[in-house]
N, C-alpha and C. Protein backbone atom coordinates (compact mmCIF):
# COMPACT_ATOMS: atom_id res chain seq x y z
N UNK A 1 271.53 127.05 123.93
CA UNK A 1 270.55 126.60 124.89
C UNK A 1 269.84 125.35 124.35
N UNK A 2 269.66 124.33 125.15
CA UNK A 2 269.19 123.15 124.64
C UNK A 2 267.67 123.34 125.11
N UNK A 3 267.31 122.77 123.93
CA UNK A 3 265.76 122.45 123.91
C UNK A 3 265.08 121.55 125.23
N UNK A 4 264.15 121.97 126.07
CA UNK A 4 263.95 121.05 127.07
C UNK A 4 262.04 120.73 126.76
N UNK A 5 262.21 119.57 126.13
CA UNK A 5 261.03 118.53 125.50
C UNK A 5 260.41 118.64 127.05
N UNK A 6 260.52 118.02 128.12
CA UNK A 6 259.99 117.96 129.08
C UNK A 6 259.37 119.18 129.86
N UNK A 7 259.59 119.93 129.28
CA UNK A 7 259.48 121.49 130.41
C UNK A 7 258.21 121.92 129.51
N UNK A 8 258.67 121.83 127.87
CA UNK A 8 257.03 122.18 126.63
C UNK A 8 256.13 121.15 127.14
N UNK A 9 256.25 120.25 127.36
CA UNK A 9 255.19 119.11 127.43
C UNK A 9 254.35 119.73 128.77
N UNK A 10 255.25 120.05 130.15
CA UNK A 10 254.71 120.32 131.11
C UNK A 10 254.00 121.40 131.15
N UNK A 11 254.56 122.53 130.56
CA UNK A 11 253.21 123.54 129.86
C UNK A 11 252.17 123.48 129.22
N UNK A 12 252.65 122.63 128.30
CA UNK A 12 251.38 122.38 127.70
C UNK A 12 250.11 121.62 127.90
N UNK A 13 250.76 120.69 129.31
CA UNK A 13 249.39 119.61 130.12
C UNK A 13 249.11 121.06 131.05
N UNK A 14 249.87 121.40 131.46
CA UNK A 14 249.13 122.55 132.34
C UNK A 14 248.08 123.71 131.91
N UNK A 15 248.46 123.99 130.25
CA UNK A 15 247.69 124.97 129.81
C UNK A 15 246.37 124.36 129.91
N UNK A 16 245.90 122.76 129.60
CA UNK A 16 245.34 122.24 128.48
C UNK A 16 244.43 122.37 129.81
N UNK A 17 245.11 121.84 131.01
CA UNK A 17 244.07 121.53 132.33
C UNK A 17 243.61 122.37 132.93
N UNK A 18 243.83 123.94 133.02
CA UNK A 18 243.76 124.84 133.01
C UNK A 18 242.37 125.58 132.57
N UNK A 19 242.28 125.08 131.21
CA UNK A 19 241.14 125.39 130.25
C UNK A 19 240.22 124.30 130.35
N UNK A 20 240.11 123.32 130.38
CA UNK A 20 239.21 122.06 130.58
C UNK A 20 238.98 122.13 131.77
N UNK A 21 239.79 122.35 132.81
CA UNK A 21 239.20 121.86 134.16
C UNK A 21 237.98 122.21 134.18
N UNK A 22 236.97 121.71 135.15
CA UNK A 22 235.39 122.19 136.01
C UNK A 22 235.59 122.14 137.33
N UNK A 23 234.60 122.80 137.75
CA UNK A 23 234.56 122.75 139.18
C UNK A 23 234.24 121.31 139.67
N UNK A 24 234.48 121.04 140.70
CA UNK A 24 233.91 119.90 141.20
C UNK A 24 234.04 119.90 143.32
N UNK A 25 233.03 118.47 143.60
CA UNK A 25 233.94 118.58 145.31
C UNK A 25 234.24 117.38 145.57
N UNK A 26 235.43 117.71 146.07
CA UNK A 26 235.93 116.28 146.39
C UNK A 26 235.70 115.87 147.85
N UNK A 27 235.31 114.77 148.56
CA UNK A 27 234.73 114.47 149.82
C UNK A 27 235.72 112.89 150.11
N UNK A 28 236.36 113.54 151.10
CA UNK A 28 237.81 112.14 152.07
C UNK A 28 236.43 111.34 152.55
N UNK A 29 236.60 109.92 152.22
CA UNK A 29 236.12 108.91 152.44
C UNK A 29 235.55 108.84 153.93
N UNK A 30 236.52 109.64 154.79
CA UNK A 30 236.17 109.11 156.17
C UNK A 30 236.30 110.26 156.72
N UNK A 31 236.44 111.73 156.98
CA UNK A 31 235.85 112.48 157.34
C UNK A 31 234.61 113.46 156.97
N UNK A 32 234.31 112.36 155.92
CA UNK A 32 233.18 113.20 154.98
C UNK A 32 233.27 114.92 154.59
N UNK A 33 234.44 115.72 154.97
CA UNK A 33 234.31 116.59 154.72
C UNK A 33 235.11 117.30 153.09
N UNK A 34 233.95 118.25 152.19
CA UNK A 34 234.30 118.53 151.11
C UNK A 34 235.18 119.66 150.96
N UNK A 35 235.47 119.94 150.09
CA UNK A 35 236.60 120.84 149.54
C UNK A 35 235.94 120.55 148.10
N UNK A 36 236.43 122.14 147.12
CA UNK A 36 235.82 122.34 146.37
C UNK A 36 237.37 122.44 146.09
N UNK A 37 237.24 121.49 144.55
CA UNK A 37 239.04 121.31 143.59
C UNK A 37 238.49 121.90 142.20
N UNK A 38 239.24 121.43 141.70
CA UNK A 38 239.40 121.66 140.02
C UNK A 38 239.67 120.31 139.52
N UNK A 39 239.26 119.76 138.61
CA UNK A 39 239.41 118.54 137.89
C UNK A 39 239.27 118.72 136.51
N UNK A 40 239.47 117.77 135.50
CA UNK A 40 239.13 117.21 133.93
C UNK A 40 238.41 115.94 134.01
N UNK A 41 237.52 115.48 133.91
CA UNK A 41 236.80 114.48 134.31
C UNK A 41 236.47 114.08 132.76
N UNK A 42 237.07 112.60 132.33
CA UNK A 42 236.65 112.21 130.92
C UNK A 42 235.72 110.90 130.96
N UNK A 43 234.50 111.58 130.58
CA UNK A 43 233.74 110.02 130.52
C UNK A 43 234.17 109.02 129.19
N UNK A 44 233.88 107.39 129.90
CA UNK A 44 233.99 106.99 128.91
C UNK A 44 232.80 105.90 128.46
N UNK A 45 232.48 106.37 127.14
CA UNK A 45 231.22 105.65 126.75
C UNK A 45 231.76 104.71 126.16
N UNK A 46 231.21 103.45 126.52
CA UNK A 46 231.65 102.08 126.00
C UNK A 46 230.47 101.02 125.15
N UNK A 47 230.28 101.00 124.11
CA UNK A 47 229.39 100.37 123.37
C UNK A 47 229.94 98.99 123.10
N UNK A 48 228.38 98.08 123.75
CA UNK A 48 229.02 96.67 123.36
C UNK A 48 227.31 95.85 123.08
N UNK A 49 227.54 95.11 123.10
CA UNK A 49 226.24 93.73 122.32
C UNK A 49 226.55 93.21 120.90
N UNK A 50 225.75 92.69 120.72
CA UNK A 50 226.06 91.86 119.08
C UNK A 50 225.47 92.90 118.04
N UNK A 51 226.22 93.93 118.13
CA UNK A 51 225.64 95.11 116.81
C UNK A 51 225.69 94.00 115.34
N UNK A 52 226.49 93.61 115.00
CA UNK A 52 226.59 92.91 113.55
C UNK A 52 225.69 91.55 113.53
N UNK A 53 225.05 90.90 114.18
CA UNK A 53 224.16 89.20 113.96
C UNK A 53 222.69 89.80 114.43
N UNK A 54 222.40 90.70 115.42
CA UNK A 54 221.22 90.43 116.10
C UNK A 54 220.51 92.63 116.24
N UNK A 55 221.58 93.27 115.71
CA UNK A 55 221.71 94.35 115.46
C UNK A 55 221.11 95.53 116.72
N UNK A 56 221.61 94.95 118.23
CA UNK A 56 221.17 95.81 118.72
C UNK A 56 222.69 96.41 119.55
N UNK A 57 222.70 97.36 120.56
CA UNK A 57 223.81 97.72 120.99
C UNK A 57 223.39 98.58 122.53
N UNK A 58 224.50 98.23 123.73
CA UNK A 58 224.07 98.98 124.82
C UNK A 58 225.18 99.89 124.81
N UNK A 59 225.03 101.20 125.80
CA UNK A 59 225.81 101.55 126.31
C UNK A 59 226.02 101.92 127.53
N UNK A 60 227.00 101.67 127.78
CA UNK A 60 227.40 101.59 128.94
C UNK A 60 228.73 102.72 129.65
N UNK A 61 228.27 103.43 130.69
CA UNK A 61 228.95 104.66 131.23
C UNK A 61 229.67 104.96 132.81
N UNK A 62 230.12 103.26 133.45
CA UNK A 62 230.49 103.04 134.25
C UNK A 62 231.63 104.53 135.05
N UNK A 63 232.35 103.98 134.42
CA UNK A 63 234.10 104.38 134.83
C UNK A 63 234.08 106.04 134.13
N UNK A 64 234.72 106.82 134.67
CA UNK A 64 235.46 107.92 134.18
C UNK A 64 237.20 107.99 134.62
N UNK A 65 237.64 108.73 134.00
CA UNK A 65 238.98 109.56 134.33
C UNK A 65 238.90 110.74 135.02
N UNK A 66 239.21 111.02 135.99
CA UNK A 66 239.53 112.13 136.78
C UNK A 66 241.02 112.17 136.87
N UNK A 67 241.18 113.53 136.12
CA UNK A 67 242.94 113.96 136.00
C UNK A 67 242.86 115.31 137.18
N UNK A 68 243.81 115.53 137.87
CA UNK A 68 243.70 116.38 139.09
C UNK A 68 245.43 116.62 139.18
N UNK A 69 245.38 118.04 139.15
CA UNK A 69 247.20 118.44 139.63
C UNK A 69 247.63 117.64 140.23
N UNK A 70 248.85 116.97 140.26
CA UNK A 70 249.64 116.39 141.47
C UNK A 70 249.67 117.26 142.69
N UNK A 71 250.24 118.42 142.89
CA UNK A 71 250.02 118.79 143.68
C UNK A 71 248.72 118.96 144.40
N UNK A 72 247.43 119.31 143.90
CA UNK A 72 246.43 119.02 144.40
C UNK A 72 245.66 117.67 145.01
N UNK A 73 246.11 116.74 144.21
CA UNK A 73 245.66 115.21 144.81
C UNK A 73 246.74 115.17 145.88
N UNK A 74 247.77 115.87 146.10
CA UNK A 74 248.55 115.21 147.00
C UNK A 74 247.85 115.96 148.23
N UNK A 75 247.70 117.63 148.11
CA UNK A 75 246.86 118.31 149.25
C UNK A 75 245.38 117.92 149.76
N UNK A 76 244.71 117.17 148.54
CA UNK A 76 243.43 116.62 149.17
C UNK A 76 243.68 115.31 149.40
N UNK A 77 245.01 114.32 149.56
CA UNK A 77 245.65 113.33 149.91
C UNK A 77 244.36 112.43 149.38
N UNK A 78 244.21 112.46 148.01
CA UNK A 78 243.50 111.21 147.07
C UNK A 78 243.42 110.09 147.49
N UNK A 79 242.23 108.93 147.76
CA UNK A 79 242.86 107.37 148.13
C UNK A 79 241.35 106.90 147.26
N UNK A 80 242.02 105.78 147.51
CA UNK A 80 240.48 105.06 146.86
C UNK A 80 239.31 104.96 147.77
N UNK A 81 238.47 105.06 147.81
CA UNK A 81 237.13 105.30 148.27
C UNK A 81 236.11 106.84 148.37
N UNK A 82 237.49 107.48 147.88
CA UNK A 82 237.07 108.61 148.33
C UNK A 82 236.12 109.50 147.15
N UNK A 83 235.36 110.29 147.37
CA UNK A 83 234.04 110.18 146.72
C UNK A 83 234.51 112.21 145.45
N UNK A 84 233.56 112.02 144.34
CA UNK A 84 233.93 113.17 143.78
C UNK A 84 232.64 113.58 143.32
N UNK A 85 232.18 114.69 143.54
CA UNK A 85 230.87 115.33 143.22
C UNK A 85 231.08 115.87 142.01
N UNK A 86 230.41 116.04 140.73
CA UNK A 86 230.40 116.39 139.58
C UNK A 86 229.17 116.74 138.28
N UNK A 87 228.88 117.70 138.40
CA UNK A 87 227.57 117.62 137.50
C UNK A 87 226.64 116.59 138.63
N UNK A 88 226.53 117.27 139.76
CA UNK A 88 225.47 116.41 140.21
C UNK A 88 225.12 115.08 140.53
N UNK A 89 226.12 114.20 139.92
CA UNK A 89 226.54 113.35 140.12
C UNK A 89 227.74 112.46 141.17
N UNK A 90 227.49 111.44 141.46
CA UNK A 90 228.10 110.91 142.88
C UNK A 90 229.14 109.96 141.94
N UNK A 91 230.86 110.24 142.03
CA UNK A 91 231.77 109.28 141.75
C UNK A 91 232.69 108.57 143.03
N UNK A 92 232.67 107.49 142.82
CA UNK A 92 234.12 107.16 144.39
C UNK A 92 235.33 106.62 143.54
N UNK A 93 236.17 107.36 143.83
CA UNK A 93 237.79 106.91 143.38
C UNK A 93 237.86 105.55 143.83
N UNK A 94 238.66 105.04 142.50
CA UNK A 94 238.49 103.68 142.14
C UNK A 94 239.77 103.20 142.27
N UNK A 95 240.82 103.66 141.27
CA UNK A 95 242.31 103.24 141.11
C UNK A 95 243.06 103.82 140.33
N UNK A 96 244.28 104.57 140.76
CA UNK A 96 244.83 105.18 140.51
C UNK A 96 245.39 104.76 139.20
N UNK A 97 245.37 105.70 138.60
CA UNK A 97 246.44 105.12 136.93
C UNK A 97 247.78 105.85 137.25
N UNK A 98 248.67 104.61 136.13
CA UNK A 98 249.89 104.74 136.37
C UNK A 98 250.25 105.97 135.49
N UNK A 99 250.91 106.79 135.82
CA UNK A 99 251.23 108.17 134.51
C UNK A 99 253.00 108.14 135.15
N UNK A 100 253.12 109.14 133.86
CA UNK A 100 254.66 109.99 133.63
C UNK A 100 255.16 110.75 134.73
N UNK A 101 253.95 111.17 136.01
CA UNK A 101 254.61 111.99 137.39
C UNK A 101 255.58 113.32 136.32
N UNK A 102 254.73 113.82 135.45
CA UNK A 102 255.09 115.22 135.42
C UNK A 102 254.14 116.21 136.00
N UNK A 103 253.11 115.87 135.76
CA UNK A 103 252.25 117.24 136.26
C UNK A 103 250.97 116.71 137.04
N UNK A 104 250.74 115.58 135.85
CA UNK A 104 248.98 115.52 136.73
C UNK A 104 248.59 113.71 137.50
N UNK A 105 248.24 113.67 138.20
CA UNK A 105 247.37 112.44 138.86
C UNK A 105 245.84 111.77 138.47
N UNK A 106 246.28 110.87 137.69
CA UNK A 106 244.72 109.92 137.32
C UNK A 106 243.94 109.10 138.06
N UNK A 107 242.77 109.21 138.19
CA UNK A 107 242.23 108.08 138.68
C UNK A 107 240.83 107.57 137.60
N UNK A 108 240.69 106.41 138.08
CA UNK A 108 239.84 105.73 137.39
C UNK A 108 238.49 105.66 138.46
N UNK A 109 237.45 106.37 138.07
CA UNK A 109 236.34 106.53 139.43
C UNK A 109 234.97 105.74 138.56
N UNK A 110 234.43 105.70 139.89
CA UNK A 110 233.45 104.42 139.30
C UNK A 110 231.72 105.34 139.45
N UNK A 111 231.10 105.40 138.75
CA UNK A 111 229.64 106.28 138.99
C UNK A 111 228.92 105.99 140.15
N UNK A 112 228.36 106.51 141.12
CA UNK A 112 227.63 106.07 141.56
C UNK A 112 226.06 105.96 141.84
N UNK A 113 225.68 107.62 142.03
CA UNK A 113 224.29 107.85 141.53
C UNK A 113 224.37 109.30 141.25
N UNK A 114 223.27 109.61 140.89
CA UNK A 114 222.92 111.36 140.86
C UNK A 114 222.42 111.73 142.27
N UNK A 115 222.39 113.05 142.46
CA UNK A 115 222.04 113.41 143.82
C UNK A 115 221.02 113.95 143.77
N UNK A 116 219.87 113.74 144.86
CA UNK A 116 218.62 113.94 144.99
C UNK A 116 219.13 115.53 145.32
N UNK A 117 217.94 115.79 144.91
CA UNK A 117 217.60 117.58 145.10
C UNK A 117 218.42 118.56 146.69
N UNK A 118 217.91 117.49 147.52
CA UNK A 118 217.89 117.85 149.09
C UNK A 118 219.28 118.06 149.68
N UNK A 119 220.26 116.58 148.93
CA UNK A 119 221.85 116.32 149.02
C UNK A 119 222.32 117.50 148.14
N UNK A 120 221.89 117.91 146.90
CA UNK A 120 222.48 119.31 146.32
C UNK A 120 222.67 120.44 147.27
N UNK A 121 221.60 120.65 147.86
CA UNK A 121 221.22 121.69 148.68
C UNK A 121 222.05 122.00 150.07
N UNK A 122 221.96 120.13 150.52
CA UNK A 122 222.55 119.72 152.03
C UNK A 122 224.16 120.02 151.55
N UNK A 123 224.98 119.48 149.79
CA UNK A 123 226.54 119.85 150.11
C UNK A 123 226.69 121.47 149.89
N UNK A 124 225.61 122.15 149.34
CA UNK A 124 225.42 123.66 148.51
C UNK A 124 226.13 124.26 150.05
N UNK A 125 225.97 123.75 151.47
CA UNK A 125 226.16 124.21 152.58
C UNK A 125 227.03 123.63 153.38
N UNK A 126 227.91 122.30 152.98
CA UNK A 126 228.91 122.17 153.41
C UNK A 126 228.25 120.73 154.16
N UNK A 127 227.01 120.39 153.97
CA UNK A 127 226.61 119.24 154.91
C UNK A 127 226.77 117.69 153.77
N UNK A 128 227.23 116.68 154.62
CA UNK A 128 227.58 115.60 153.58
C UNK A 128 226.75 114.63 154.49
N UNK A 129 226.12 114.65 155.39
CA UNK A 129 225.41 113.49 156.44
C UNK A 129 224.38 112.76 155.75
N UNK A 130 224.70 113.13 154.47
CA UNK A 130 223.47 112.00 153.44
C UNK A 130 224.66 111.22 152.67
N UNK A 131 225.83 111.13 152.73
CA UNK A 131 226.37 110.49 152.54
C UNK A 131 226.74 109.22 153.26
């Protein structure tokens, strides 16, 4: 029996996403309506200024990764604009990253704000009209 490299690999992104995923909701750009998915959402903190001449440094927390089953981005039919609730926080899908099309779908989502108290409450019930 031959060893199939591709089939371990695919288990093993599946275990990994499996255990990392969080809850999250994902909301279609233009029917505003949510669905509650599963995601891996990786922030990325980016430090830049003149740390070495003038010794100060910002950071900066624009962009994340949102990794999502293929099959699932294909059932919530993913596009860019379309918005991802997370920790309270407001992301809109940005641009898709290019991957291997074994298991999972990337996107590159851009922050947008945190959600006032009222919008927690208003999606807690399925309402997005503050969007």
């Amino acid at each position: 029996m031959a060893f199939d490299f591709l089939e371990v690999k695919k288990k093993a992104r599946l275990a990994l996403h499996e255990t990392l995923a969080v809850s999250a909701i994902f909301i279609d750009k233009d029917t505003k309506h949510p669905v509650d998915c599963r995601v891996r959402v990786h922030t990325k903190i980016q430090l830049s200024g003149d740390i070495d001449y003038q010794g100060f440094a910002e950071l900066s927390s624009g962009h994340v990764f949102v990794h999502l089953l293929r099959e699932d981005a294909e059932n919530l039919d993913v596009r860019e604009g379309d918005y991802l609730v997370f920790d309270e926080k407001l992301y809109r899908f940005d641009t898709r990253r290019e991957d291997d099309g074994i298991l999972l779908e990337s996107w590159y989502a851009v922050y947008d704000r945190w959600l006032e108290h009222d919008e927690v409450a208003a999606l807690e019930n399925g309402d997005t009209s503050w969007l």
